[in-house]
Protein backbone atom coordinates (compact mmCIF):
# COMPACT_ATOMS: atom_id res chain seq x y z
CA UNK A 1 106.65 111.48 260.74
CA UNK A 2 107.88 108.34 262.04
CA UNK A 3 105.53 105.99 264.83
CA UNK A 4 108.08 107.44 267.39
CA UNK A 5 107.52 110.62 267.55
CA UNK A 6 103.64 110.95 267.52
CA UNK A 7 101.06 109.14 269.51
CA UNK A 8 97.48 109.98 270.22
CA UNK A 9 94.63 109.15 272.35
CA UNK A 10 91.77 106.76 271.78
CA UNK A 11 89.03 108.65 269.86
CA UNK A 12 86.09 109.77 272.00
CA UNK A 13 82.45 110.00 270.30
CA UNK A 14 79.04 111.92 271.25
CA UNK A 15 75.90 112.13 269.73
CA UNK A 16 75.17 116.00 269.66
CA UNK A 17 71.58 116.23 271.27
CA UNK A 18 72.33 120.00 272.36
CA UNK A 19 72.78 123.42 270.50
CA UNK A 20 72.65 126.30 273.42
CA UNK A 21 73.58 129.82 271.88
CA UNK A 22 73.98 133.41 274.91
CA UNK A 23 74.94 136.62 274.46
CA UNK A 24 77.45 138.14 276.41
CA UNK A 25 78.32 141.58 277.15
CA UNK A 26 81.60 142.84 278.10
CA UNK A 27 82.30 146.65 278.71
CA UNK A 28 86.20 146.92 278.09
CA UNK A 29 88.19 149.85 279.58
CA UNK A 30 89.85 150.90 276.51
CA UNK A 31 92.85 149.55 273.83
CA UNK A 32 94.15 145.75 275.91
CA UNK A 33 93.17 142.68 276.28
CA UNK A 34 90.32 140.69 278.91
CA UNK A 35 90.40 136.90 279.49
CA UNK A 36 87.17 135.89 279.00
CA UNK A 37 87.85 132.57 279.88
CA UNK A 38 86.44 132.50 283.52
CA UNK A 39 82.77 133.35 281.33
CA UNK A 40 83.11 130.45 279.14
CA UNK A 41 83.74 128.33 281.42
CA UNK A 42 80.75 129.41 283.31
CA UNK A 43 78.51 129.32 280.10
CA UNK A 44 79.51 125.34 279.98
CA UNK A 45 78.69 124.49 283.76
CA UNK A 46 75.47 126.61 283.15
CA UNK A 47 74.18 124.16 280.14
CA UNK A 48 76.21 121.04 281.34
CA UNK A 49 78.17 120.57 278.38
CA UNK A 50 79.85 117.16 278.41
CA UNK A 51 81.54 116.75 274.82
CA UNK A 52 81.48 119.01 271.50
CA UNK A 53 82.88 122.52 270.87
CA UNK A 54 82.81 126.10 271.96
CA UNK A 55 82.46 128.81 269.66
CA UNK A 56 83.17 132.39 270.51
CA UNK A 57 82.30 135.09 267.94
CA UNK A 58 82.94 139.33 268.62
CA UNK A 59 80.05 140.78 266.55
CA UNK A 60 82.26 143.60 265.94
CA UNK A 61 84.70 145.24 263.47
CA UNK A 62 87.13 147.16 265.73
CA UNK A 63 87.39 143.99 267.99
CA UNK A 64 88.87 140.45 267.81
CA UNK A 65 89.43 137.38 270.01
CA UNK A 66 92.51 135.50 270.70
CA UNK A 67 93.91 132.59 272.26
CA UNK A 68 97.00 133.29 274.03
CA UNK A 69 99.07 132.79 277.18
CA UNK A 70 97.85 133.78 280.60
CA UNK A 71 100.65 133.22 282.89
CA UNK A 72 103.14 136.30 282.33
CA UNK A 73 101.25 139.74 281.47
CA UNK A 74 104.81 141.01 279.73
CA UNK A 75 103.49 138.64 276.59
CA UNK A 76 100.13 140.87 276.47
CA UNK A 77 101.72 143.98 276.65
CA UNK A 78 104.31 142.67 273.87
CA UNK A 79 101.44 141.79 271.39
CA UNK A 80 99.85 145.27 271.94
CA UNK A 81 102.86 146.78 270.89
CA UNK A 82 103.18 144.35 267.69
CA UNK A 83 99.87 145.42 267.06
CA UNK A 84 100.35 149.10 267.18
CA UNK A 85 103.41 148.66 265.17
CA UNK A 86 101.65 147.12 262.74
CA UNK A 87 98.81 149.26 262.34
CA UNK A 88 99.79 152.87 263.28
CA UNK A 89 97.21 155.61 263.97
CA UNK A 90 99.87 158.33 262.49
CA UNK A 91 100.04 156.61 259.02
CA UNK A 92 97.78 158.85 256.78
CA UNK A 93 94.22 156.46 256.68
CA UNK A 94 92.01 157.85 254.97
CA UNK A 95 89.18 156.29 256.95
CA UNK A 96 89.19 158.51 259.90
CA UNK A 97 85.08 159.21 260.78
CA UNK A 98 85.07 157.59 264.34
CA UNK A 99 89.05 159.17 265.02
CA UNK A 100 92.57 158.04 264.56
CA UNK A 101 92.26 154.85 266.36
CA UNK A 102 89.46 153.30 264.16
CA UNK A 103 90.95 152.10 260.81
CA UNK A 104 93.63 151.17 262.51
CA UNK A 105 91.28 149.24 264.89
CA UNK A 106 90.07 147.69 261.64
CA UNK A 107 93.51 146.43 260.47
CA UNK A 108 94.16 144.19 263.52
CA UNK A 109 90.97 142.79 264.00
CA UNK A 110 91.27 141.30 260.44
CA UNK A 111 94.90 140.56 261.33
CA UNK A 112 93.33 138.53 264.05
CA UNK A 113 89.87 136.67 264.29
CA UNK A 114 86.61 137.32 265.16
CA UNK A 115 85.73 133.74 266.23
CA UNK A 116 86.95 130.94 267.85
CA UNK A 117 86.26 126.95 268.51
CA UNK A 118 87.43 125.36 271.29
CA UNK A 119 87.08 121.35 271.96
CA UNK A 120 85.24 120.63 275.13
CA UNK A 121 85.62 117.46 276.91
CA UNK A 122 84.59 116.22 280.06
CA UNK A 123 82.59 119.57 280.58
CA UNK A 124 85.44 121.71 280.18
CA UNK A 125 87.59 123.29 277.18
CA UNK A 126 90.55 121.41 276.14
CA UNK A 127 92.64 124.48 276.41
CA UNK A 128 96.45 123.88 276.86
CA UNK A 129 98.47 124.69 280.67
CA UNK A 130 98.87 128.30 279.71
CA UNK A 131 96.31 129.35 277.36
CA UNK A 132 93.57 131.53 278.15
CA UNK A 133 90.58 133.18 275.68
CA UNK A 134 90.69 137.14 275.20
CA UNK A 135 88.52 139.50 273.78
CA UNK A 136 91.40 142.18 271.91
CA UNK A 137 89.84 145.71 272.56
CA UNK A 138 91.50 147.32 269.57
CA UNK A 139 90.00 151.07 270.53
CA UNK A 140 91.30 153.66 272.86
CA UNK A 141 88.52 154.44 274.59
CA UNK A 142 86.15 151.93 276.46
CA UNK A 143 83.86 150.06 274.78
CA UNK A 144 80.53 147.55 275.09
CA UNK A 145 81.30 144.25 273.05
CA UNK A 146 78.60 141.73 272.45
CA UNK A 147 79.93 138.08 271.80
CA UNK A 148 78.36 135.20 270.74
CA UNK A 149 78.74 131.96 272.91
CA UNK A 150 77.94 128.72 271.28
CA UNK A 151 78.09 125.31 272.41
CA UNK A 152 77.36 122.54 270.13
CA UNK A 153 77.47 118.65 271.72
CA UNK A 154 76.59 116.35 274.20
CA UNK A 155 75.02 117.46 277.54
């Protein structure tokens, strides 16, 4: 990579004087996708986070987290299709003790993550123009998902 075509900012530092861990709950309404971003974003005004990281983790095995775009709706229906495609419920599992829609559930939350890190600086995630944090609901029917918030940094 030549000097031309890369530049970067001035590094920032922080001493890390907090460590503030919640729970939160979200009840999904079945197989999709919800932006959880609005709730993080809370979570960091609520313990005045300044500089350091956000970490999101799903303490699930039939759910995952994402970080995708949020301005067309088209792209999340697109990746719920991948995902179906790529883990069909008609494809002979042999895992089948919570129904049809559980190993597959399986499949694409280890295709995706169960945690995330986000930078935060300034007191809010350094999250690009059209990116937006989801919690993947990978099962049919609704569910109650417990996440783990995180912040780690300067408040």
């Amino acid at each position: 990579m030549s000097a031309r075509s890369a530049s970067r900012t001035a590094p920032s530092a922080a001493a890390i004087d907090t460590v503030v861990t919640s729970i939160l709950t979200v009840q999904t309404s079945g197989r999709g996708f919800t932006d959880l971003t609005r709730e993080v974003e809370a979570f960091l005004r609520e313990v005045s986070a300044r500089e350091g990281a956000v970490t999101l983790f799903v303490r699930h095995t039939s759910a995952s987290l994402t970080i995708q775009e949020n301005a067309d709706p088209t792209v999340l229906h697109d990746l719920t299709t991948a995902l179906a495609r790529l883990a069909p419920e008609d494809a002979g599992w042999v895992h089948d003790t919570e129904g049809p829609d559980d190993m597959p559930a399986h499949i694409k939350t280890m295709l995706s993550s169960v945690s995330l890190q986000v930078p935060v600086q300034d007191g809010r995630m350094m999250l690009g123009t059209w990116q937006a944090l989801y919690l993947i609901e990978h099962r049919a029917r609704p569910h109650r998902r417990e996440l783990v918030l995180r912040f780690i940094g300067a408040a």
